[in-house]
Protein backbone atom coordinates (compact mmCIF):
# COMPACT_ATOMS: atom_id res chain seq x y z
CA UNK A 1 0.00 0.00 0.00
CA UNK A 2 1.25 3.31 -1.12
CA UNK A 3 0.89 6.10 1.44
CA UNK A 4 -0.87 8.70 0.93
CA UNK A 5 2.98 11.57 1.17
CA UNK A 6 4.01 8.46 -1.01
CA UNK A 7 1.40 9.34 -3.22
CA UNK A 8 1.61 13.18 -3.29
CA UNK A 9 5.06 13.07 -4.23
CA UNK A 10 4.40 10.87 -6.77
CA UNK A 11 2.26 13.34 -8.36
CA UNK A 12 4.90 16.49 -8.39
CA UNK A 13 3.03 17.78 -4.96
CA UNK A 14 4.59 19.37 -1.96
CA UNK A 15 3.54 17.34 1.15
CA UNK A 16 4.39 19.02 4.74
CA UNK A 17 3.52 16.99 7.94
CA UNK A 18 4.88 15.90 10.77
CA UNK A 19 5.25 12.11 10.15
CA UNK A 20 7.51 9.29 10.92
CA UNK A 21 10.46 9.05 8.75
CA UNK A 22 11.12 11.27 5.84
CA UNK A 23 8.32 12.65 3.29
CA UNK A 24 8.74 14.70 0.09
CA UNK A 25 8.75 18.46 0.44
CA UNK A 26 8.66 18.31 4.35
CA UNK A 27 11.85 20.01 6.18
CA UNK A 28 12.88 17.61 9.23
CA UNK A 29 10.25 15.17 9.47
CA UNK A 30 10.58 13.33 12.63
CA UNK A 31 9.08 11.81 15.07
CA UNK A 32 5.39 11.01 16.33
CA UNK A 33 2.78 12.23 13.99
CA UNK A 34 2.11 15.41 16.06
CA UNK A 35 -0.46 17.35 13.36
CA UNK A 36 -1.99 15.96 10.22
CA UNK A 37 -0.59 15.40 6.62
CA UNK A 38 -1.52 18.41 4.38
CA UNK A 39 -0.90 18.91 0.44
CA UNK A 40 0.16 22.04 -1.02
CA UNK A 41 -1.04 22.72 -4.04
CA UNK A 42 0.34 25.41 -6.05
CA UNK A 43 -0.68 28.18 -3.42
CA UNK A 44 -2.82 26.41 -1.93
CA UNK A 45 -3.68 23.83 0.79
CA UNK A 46 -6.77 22.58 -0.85
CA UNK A 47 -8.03 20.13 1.40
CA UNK A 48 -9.48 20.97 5.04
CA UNK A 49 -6.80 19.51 7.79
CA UNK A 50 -9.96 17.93 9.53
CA UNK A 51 -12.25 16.37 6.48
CA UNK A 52 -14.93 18.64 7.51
CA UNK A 53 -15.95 22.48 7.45
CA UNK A 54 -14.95 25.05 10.55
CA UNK A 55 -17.54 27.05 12.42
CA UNK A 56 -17.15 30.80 10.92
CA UNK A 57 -18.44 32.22 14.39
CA UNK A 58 -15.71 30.27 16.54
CA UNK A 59 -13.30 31.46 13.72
CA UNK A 60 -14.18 35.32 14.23
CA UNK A 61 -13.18 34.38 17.79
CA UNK A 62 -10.26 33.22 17.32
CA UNK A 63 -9.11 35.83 14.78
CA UNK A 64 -10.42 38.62 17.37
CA UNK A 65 -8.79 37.18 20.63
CA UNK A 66 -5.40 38.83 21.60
CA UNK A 67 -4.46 35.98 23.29
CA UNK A 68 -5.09 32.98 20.54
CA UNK A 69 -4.50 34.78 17.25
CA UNK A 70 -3.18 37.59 17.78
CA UNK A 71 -4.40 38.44 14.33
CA UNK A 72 -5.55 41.97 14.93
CA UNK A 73 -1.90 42.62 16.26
CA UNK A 74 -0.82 43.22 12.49
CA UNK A 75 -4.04 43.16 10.49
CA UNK A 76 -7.56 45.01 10.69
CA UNK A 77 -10.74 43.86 10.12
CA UNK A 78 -14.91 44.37 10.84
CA UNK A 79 -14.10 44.32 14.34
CA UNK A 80 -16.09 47.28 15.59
CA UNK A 81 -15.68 46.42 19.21
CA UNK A 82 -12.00 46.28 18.85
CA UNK A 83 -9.84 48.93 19.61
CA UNK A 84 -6.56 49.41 18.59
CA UNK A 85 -6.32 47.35 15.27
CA UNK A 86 -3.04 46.38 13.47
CA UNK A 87 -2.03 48.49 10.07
CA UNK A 88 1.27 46.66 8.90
CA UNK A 89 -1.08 43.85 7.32
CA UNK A 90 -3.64 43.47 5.11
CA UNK A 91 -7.23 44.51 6.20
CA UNK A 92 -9.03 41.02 6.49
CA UNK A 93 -12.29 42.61 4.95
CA UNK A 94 -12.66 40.91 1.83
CA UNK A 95 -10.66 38.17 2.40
CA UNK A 96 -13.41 35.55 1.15
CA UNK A 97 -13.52 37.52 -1.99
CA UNK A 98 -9.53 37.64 -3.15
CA UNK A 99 -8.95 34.32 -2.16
CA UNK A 100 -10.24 30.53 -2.17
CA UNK A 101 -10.58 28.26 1.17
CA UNK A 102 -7.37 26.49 0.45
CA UNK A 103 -5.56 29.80 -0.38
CA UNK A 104 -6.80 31.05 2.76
CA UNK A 105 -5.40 27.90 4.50
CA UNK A 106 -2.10 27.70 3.64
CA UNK A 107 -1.54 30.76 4.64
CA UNK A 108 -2.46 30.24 8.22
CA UNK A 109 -0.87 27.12 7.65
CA UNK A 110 2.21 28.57 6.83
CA UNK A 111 2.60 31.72 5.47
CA UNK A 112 6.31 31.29 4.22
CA UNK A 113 4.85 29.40 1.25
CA UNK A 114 3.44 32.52 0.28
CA UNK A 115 6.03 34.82 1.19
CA UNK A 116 9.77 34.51 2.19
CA UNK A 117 9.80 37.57 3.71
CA UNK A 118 6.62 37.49 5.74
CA UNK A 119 6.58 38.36 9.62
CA UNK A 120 3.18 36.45 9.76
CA UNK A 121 3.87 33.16 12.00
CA UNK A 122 3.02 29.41 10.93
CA UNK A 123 0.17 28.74 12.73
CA UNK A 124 0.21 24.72 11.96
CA UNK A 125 4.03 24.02 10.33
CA UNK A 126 6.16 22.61 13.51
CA UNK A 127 9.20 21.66 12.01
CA UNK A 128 12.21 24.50 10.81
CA UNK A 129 11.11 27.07 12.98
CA UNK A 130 13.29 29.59 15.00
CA UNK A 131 13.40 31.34 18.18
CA UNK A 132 10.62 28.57 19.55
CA UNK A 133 10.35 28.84 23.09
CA UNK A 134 11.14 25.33 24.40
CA UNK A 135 7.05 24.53 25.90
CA UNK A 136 5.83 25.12 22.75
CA UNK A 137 8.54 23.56 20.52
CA UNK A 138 6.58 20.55 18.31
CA UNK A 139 3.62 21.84 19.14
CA UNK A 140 1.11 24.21 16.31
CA UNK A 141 -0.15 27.55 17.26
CA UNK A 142 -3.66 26.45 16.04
CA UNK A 143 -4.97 22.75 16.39
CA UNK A 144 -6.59 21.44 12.69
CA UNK A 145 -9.84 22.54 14.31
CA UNK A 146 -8.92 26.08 14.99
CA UNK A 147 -7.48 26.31 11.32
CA UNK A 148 -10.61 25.31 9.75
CA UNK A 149 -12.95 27.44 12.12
CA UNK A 150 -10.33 30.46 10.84
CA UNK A 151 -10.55 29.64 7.40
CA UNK A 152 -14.59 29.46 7.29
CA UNK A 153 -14.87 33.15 9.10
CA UNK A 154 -12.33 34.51 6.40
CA UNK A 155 -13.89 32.91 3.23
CA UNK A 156 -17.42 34.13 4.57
CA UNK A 157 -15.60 37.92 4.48
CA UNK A 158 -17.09 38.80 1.27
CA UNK A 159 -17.10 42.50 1.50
């Protein structure tokens, strides 16, 4: 049986997980599987990290909490209630509209894909990070769940 990195790389697709052993396109893959397999495609990761959609309203929570996301650090966004919204980002208004769901993904996934130069952190990638603090080493800012919930708020910002 062929598994299913096997298979991506096969295909000419970047695969990033943490899995045991080496797969293709995946910096120092070690150790216990810690977060699930994900395909990039292009610049996307097309297919949710949990099989299933994310709630849009737990999403907005996330995205608006200073202590989880820490989105609104760098970005803005239709956050009335908020005070004190980030400028160096995008505006997240709209979001849904410029981009597709697996657009949108990879870059919470990991941002890097994207852009070399961003300041925006990997909120899922473990592995070839730097200046980790040791508790949270291995461990992704956002579970799969979280992702998804993120990614359905953003796609639903139309306007």
């Amino acid at each position: 049986m062929v598994s299913p990195a096997a298979a991506a790389c096969a295909a000419g697709l970047a695969v990033a997980a943490i899995l045991p052993g080496p797969a293709c396109g995946a910096e120092g893959v070690t150790g216990e599987p810690q977060v699930p397999l994900f395909v990039i495609e292009g610049d996307a990761v097309p297919k949710s990290l949990t099989g299933t959609k994310g709630d849009a309203a737990r999403g907005r929570g996330i995205v608006a909490n200073r202590h989880v996301g820490l989105c609104l650090l760098c970005h803005s966004g239709p956050f009335p209630e908020e005070r004190l919204q980030g400028t160096i980002a995008p505006d997240l208004r709209g979001t849904g509209a410029r981009l597709s769901e697996g657009q949108i993904r990879l870059r919470i996934v990991d941002s890097s894909r994207v852009s070399t130069y961003t300041i925006m952190p990997a909120y899922y990638r473990t592995e070839g990070l730097t200046r980790v603090a040791p508790a949270y080493r291995g461990k992704p800012i956002l579970t799969a769940e979280q992702v998804e919930d993120v990614v359905a708020f953003l796609s639903s910002l139309r306007h």
